[in-house]
PDB file of N, CA and C in Angstrom:
ATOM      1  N   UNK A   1      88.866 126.635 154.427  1.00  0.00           N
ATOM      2  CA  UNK A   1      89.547 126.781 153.155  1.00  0.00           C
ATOM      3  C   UNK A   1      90.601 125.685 152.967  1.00  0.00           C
ATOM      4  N   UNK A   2      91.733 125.395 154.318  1.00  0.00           N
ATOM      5  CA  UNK A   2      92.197 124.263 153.725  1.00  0.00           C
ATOM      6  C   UNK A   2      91.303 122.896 153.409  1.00  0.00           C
ATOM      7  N   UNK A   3      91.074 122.587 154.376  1.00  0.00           N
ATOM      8  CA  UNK A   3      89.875 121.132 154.186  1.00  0.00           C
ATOM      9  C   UNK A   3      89.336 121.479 152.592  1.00  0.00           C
ATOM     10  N   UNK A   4      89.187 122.417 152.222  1.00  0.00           N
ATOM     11  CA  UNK A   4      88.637 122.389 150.610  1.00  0.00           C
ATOM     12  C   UNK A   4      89.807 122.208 150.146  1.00  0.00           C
ATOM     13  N   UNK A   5      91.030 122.557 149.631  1.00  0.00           N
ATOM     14  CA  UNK A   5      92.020 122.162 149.443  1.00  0.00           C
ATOM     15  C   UNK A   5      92.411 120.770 149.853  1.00  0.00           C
ATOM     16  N   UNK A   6      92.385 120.673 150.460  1.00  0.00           N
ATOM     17  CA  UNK A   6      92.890 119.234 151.262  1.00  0.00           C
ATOM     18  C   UNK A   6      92.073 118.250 150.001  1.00  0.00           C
ATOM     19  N   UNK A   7      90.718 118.434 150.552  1.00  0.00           N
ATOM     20  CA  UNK A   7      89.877 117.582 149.646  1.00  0.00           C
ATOM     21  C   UNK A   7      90.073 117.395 148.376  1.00  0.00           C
ATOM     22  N   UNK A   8      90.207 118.702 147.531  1.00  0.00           N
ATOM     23  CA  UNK A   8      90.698 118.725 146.587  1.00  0.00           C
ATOM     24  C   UNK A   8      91.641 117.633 145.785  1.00  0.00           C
ATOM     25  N   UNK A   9      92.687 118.270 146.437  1.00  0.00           N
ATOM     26  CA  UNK A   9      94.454 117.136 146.395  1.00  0.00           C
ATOM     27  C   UNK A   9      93.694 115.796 146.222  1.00  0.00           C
ATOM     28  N   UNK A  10      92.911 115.435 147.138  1.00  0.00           N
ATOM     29  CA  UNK A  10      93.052 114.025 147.573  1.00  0.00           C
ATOM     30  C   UNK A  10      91.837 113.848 146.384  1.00  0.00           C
ATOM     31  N   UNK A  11      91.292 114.027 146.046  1.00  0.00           N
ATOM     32  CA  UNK A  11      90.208 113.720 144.433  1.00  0.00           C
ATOM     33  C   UNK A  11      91.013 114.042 143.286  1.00  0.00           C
ATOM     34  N   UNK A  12      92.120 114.562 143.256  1.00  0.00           N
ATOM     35  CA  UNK A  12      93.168 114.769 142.291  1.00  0.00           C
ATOM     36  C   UNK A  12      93.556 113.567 142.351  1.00  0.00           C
ATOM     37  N   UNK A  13      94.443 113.536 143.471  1.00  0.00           N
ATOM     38  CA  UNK A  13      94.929 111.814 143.387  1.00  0.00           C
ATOM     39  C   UNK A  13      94.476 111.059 143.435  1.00  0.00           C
ATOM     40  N   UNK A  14      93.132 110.886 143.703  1.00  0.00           N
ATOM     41  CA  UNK A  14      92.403 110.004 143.344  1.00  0.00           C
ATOM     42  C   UNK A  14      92.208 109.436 141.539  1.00  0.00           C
ATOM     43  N   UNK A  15      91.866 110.329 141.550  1.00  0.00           N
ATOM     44  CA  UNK A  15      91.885 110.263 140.014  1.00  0.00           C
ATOM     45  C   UNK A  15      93.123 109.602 139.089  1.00  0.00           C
ATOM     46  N   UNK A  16      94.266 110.510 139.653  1.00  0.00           N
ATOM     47  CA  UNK A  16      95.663 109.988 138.928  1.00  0.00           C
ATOM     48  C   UNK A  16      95.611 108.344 139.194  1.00  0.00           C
ATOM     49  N   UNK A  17      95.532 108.263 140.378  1.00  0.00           N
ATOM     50  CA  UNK A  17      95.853 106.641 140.666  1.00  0.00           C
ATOM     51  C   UNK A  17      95.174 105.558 139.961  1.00  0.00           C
ATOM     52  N   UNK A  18      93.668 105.882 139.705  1.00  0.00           N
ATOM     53  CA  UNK A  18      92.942 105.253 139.096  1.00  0.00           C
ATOM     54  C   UNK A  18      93.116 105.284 137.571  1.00  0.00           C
ATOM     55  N   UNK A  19      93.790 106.092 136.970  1.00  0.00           N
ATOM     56  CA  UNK A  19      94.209 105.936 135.502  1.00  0.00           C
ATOM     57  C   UNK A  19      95.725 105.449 135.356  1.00  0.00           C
ATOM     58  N   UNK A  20      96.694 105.517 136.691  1.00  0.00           N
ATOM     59  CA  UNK A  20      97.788 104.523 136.479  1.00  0.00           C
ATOM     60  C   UNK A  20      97.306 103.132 136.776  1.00  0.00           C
ATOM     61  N   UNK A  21      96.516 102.885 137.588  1.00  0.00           N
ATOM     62  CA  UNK A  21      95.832 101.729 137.818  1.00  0.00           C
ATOM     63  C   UNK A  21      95.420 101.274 136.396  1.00  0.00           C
ATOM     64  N   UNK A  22      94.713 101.524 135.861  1.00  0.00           N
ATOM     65  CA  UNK A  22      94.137 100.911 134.151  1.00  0.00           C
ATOM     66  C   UNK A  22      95.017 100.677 133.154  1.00  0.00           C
ATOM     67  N   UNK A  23      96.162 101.814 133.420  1.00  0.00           N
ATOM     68  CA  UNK A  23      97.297 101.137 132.434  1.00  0.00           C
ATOM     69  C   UNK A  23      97.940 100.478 132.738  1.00  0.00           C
ATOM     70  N   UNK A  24      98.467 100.356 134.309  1.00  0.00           N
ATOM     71  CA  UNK A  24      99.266  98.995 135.025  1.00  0.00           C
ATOM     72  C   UNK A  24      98.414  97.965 134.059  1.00  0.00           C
ATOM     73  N   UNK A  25      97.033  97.909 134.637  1.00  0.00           N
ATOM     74  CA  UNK A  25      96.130  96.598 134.852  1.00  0.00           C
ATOM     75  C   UNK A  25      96.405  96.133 132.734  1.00  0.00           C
ATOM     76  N   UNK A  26      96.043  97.205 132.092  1.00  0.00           N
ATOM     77  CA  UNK A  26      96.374  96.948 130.357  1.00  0.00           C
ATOM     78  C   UNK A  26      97.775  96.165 130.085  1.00  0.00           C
ATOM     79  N   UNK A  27      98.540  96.853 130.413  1.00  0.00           N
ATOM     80  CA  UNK A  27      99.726  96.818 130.413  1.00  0.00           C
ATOM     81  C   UNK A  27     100.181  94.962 131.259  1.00  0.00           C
ATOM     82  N   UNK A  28      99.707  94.800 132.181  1.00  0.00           N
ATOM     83  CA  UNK A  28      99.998  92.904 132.566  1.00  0.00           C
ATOM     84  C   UNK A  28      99.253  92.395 131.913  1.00  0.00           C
ATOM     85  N   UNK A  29      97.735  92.476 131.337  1.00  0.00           N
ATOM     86  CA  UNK A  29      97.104  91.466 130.533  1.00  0.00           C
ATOM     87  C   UNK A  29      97.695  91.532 129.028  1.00  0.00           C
ATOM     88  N   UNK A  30      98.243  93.031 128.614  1.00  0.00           N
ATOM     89  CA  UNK A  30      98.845  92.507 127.074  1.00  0.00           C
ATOM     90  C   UNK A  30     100.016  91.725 126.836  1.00  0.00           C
ATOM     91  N   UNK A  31     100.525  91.663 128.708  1.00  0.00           N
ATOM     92  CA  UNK A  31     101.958  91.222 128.585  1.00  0.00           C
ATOM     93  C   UNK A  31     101.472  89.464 128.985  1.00  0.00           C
ATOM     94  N   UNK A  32     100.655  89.300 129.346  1.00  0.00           N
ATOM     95  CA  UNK A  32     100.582  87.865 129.765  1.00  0.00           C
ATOM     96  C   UNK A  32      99.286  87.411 128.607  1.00  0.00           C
ATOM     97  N   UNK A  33      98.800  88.064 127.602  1.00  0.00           N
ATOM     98  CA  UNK A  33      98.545  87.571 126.912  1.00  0.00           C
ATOM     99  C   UNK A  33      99.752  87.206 125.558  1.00  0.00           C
ATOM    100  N   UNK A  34     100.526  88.200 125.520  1.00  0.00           N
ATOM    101  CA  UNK A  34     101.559  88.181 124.716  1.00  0.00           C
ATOM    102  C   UNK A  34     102.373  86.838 124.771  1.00  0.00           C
ATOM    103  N   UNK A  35     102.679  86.503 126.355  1.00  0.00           N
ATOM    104  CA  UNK A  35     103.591  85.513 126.622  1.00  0.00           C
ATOM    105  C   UNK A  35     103.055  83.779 126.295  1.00  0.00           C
ATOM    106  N   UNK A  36     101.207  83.965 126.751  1.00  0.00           N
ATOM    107  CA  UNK A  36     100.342  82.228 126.939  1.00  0.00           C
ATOM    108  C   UNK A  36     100.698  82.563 124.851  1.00  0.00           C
ATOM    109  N   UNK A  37     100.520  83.347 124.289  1.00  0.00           N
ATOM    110  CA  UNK A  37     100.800  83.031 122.729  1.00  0.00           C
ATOM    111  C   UNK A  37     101.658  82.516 122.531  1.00  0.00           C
ATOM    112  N   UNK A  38     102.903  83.193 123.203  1.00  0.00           N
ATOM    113  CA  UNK A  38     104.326  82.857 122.462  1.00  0.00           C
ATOM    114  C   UNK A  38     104.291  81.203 123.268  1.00  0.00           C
ATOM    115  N   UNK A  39     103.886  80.809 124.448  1.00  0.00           N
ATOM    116  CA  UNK A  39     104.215  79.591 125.423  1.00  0.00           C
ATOM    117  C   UNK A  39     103.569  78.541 123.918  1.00  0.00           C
ATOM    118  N   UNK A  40     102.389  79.103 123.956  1.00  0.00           N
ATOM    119  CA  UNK A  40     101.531  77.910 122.998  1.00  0.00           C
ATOM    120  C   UNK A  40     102.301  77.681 121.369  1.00  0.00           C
ATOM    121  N   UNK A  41     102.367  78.478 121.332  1.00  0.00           N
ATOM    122  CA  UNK A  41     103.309  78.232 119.824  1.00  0.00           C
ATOM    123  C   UNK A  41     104.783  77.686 119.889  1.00  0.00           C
ATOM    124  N   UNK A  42     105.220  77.519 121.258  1.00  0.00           N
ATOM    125  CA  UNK A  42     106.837  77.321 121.307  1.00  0.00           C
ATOM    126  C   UNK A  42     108.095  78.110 120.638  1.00  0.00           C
ATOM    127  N   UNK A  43     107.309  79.226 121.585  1.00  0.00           N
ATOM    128  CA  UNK A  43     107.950  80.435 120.725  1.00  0.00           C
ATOM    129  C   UNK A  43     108.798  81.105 122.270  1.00  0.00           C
ATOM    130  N   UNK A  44     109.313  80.927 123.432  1.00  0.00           N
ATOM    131  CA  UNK A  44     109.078  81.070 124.500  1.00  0.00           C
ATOM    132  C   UNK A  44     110.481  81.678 124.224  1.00  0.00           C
ATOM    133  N   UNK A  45     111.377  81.471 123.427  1.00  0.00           N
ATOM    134  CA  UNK A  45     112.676  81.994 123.399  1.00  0.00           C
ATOM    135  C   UNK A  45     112.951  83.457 123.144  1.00  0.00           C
ATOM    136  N   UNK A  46     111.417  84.264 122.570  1.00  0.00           N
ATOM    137  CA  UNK A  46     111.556  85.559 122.358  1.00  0.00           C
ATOM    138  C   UNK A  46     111.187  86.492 123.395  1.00  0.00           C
ATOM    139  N   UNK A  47     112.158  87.528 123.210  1.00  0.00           N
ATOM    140  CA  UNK A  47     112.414  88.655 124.898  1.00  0.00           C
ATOM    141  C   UNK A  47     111.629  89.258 124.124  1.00  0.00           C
ATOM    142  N   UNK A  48     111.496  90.533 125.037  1.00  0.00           N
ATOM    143  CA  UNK A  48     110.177  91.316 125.280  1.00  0.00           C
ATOM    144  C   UNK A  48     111.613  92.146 124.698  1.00  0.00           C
ATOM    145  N   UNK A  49     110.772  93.606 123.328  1.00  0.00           N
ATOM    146  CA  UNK A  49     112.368  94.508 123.607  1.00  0.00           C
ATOM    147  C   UNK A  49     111.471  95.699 123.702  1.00  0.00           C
ATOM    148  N   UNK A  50     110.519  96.211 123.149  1.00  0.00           N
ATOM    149  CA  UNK A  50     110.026  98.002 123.103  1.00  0.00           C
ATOM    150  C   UNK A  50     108.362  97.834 123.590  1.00  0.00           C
ATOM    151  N   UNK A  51     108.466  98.598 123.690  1.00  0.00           N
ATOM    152  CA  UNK A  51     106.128  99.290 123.497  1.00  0.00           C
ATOM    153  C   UNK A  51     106.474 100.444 123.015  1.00  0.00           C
ATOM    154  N   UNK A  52     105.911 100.644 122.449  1.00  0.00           N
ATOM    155  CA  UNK A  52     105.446 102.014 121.640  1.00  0.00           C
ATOM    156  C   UNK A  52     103.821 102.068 121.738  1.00  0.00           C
ATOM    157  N   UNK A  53     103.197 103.154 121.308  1.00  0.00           N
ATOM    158  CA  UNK A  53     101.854 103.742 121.283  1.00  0.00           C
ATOM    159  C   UNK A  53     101.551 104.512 119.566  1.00  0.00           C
ATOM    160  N   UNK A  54     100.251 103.853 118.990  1.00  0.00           N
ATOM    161  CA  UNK A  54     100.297 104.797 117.515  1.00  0.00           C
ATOM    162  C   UNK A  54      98.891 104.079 117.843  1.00  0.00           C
ATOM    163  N   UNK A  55      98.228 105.402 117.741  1.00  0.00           N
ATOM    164  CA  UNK A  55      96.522 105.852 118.245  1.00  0.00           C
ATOM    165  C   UNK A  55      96.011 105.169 119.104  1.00  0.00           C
ATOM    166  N   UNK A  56      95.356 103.947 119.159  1.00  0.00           N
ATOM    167  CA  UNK A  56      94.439 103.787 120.478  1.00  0.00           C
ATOM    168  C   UNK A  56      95.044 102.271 120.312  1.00  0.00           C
ATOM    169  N   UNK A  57      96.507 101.817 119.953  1.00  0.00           N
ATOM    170  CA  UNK A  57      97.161 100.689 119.868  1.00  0.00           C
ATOM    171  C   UNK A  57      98.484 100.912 120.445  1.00  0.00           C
ATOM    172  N   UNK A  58      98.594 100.182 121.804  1.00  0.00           N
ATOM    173  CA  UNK A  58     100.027  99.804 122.144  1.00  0.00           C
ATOM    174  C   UNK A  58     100.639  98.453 121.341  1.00  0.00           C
ATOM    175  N   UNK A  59     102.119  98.697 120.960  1.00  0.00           N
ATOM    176  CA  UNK A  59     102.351  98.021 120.360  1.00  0.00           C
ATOM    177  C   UNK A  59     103.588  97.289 121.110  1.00  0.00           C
ATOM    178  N   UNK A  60     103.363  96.045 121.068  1.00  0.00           N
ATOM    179  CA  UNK A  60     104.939  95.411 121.621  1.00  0.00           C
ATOM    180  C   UNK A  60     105.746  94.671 120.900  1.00  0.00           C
ATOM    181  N   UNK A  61     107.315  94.746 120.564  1.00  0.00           N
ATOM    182  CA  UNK A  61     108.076  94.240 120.229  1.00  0.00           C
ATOM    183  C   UNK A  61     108.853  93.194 120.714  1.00  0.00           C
ATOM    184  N   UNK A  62     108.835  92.027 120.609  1.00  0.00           N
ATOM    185  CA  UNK A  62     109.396  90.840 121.006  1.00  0.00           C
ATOM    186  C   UNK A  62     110.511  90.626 119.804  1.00  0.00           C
ATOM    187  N   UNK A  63     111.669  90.412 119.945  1.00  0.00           N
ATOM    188  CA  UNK A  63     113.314  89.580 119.422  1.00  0.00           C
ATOM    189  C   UNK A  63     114.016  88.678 119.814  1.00  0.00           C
ATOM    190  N   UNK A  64     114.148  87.819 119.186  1.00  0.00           N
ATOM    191  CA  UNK A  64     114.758  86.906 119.271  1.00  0.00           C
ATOM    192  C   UNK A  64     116.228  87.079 119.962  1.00  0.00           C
ATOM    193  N   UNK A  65     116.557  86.370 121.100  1.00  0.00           N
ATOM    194  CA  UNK A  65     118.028  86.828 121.730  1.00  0.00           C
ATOM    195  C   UNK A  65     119.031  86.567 120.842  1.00  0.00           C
ATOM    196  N   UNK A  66     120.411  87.558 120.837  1.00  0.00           N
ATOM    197  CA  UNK A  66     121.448  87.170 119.982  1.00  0.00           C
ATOM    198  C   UNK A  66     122.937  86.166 120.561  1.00  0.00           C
ATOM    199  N   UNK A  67     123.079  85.595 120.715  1.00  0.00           N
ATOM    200  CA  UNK A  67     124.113  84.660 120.982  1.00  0.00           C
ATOM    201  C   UNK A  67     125.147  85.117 120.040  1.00  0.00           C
ATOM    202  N   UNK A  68     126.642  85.563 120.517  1.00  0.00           N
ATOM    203  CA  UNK A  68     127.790  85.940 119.881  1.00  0.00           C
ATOM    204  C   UNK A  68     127.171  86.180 118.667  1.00  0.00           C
ATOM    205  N   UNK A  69     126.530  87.263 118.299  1.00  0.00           N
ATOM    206  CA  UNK A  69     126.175  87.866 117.033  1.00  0.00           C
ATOM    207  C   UNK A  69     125.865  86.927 116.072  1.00  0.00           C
ATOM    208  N   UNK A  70     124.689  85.582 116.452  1.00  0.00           N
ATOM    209  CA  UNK A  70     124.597  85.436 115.341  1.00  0.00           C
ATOM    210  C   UNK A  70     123.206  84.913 116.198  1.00  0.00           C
ATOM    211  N   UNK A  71     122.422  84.798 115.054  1.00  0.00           N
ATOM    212  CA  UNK A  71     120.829  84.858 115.665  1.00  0.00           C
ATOM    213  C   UNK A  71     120.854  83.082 115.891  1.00  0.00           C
ATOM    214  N   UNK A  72     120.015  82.778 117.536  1.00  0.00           N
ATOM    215  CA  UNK A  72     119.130  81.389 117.487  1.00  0.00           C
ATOM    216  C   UNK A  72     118.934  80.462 116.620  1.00  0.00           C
ATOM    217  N   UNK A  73     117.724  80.951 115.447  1.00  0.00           N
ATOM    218  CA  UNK A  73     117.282  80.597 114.379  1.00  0.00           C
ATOM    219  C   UNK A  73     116.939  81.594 113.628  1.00  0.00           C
ATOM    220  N   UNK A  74     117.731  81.105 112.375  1.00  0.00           N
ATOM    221  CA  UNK A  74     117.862  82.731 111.458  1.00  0.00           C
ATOM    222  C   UNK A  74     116.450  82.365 110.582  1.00  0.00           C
ATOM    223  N   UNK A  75     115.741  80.807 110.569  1.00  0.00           N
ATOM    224  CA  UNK A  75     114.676  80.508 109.995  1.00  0.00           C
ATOM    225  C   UNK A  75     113.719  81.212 110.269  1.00  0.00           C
ATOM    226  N   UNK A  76     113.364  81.719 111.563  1.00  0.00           N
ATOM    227  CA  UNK A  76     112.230  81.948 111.596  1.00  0.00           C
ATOM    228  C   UNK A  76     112.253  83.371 111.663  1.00  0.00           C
ATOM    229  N   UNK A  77     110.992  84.361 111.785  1.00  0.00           N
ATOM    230  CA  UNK A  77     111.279  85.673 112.110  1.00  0.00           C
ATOM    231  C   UNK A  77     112.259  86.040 113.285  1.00  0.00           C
ATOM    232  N   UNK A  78     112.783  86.988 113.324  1.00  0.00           N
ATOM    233  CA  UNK A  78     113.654  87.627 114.576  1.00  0.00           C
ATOM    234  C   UNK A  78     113.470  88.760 114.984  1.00  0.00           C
ATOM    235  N   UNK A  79     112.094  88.890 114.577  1.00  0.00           N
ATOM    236  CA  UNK A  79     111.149  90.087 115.135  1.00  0.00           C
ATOM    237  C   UNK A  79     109.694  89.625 114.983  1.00  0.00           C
ATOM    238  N   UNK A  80     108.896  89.848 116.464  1.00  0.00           N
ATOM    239  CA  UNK A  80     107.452  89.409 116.188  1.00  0.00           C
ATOM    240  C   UNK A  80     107.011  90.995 116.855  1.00  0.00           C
ATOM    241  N   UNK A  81     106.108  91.050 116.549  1.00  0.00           N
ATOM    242  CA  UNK A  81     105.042  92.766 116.567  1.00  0.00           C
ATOM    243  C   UNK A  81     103.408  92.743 117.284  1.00  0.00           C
ATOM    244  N   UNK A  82     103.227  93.055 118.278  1.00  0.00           N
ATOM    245  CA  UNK A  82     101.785  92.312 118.147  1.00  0.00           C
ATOM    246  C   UNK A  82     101.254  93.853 118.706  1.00  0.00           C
ATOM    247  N   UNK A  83      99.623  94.075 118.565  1.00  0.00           N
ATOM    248  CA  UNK A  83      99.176  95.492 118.769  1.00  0.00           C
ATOM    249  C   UNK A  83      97.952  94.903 119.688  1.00  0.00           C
ATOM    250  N   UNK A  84      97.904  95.985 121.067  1.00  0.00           N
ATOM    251  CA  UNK A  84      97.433  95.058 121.938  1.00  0.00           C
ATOM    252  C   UNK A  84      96.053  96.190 121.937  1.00  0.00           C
ATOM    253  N   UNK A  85      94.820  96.221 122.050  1.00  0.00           N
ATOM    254  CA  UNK A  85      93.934  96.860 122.095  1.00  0.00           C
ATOM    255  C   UNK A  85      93.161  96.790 123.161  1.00  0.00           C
ATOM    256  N   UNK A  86      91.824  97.923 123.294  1.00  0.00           N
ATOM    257  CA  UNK A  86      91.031  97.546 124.420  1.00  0.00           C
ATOM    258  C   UNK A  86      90.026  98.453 124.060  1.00  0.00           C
ATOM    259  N   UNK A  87      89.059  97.592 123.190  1.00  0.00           N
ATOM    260  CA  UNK A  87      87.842  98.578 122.424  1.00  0.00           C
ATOM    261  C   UNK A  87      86.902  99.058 123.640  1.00  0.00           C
ATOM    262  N   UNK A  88      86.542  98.429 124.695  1.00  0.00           N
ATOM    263  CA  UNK A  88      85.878  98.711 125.938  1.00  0.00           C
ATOM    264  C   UNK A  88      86.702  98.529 127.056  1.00  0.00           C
ATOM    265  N   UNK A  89      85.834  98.443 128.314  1.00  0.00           N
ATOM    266  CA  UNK A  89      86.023  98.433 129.582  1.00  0.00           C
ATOM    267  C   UNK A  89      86.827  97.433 129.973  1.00  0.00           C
ATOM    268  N   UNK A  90      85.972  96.120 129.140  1.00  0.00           N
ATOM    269  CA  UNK A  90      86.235  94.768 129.828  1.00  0.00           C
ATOM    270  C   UNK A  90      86.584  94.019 128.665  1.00  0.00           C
ATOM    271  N   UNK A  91      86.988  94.313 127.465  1.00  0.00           N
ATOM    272  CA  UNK A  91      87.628  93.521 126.306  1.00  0.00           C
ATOM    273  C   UNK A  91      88.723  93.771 125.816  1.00  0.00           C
ATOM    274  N   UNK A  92      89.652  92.934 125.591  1.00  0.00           N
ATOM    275  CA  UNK A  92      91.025  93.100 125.206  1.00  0.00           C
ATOM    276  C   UNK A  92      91.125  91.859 123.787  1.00  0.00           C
ATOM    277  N   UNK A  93      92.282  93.024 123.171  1.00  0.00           N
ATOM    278  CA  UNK A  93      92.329  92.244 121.790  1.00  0.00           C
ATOM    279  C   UNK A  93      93.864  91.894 121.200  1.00  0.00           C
ATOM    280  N   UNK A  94      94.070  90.720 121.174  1.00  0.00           N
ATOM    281  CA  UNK A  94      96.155  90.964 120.809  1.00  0.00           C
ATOM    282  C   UNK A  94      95.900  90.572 119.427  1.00  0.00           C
ATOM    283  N   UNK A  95      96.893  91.084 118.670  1.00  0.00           N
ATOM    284  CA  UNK A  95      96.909  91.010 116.752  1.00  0.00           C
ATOM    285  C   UNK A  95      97.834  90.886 116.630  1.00  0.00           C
ATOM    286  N   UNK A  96      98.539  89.766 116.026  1.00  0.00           N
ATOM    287  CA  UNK A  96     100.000  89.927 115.701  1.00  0.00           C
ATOM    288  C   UNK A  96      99.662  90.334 114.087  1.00  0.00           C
ATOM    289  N   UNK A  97     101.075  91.425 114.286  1.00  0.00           N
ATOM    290  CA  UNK A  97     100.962  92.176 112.701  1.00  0.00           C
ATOM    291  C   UNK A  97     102.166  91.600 112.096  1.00  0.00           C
ATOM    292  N   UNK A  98     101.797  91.129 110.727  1.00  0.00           N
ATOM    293  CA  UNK A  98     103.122  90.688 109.894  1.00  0.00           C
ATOM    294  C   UNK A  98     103.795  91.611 109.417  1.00  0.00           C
ATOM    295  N   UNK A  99     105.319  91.167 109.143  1.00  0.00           N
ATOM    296  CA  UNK A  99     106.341  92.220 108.243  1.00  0.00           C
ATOM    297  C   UNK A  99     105.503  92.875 107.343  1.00  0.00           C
ATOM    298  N   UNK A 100     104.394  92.654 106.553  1.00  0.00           N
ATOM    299  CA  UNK A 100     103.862  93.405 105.729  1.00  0.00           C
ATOM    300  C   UNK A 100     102.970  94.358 106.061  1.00  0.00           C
ATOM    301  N   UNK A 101     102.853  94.475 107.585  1.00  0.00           N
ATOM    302  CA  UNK A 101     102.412  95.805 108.335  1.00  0.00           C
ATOM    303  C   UNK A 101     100.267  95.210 108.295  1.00  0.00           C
ATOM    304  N   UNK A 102      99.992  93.625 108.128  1.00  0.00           N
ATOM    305  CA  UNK A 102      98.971  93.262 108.120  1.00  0.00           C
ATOM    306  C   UNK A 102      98.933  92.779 109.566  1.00  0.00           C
ATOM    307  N   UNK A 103      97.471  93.138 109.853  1.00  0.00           N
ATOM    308  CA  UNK A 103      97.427  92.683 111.390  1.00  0.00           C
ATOM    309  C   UNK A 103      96.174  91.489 111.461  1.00  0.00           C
ATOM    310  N   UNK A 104      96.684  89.886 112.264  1.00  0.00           N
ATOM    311  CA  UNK A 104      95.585  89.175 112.402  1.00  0.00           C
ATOM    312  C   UNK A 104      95.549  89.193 113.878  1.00  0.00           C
ATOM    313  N   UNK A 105      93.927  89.218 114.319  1.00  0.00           N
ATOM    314  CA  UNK A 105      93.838  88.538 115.301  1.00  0.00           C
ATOM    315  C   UNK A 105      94.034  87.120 116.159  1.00  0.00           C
ATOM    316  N   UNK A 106      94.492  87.156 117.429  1.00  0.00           N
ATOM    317  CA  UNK A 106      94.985  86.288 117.798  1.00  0.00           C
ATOM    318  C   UNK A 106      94.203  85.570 119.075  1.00  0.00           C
ATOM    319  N   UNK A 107      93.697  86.380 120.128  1.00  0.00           N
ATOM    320  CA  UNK A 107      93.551  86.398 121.597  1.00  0.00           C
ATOM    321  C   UNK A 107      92.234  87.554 121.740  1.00  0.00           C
ATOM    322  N   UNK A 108      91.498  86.950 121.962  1.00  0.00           N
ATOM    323  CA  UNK A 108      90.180  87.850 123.064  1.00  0.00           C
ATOM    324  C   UNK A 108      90.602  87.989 124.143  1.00  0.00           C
ATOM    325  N   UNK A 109      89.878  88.302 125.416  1.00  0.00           N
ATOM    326  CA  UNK A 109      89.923  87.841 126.648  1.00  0.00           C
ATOM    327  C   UNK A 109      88.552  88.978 126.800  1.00  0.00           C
ATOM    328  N   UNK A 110      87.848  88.693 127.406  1.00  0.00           N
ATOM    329  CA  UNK A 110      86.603  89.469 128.217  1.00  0.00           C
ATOM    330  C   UNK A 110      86.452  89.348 129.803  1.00  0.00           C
ATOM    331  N   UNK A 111      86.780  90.325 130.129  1.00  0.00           N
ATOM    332  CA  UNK A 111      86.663  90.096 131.902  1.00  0.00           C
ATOM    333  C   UNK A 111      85.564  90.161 131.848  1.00  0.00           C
ATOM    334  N   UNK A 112      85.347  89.927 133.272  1.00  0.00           N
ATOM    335  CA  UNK A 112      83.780  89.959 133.982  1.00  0.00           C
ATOM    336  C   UNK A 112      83.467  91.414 134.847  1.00  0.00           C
ATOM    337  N   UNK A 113      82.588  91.513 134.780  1.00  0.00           N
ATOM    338  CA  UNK A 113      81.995  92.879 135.582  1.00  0.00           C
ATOM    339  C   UNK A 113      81.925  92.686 136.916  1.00  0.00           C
ATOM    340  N   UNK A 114      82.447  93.285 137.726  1.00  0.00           N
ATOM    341  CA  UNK A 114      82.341  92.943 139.531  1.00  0.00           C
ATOM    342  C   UNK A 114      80.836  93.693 139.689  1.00  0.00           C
TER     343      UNK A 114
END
């Protein structure tokens, strides 16, 4: 009876680990796809500030740092938004959404199947 128990536990945690595992693993490719965007555009000055979640889209918030209360460059946005997806297994999708709540695509990436 324990050994069934035992076993149990350990296919429980099995399980748990393997679904913190997928969101770790989501969670560094939206963040290092987030960042090769901002590198390529010369946008490198914007911090990372929230994630949020609204349906099958994590969303991340990047701001511009504030220096004695007054923004970097007040030219450009001082908020960028991007919604990071993952329609399958092995495809990931980043969209930056404009102030007008429109979302373009930006970034594929397709892993490979081991």
């Amino acid at each position: 009876m324990k050994s069934l128990m035992i076993i149990g536990i350990v296919f429980f945690l099995h399980a748990c680990t393997s679904e913190v595992n997928k969101d770790h693993q989501q969670a560094f490719i939206c963040k290092s796809l987030i960042q090769g965007y901002l590198n390529a555009q010369h946008l490198q000055h914007y911090e990372f500030h929230r994630k949020t979640t609204e349906q099958l889209k994590i969303i991340y918030i990047y701001k511009q740092p504030i220096v004695s209360n007054l923004m970097v460059d007040v030219a450009q946005n001082t908020q960028l938004k991007f919604a990071c997806l993952r329609p399958s297994e092995n495809r990931f999708e980043l969209k930056l959404i404009t102030p007008h709540q429109d979302e373009a695509s930006i970034l594929y990436l397709y892993l490979s199947k081991k």
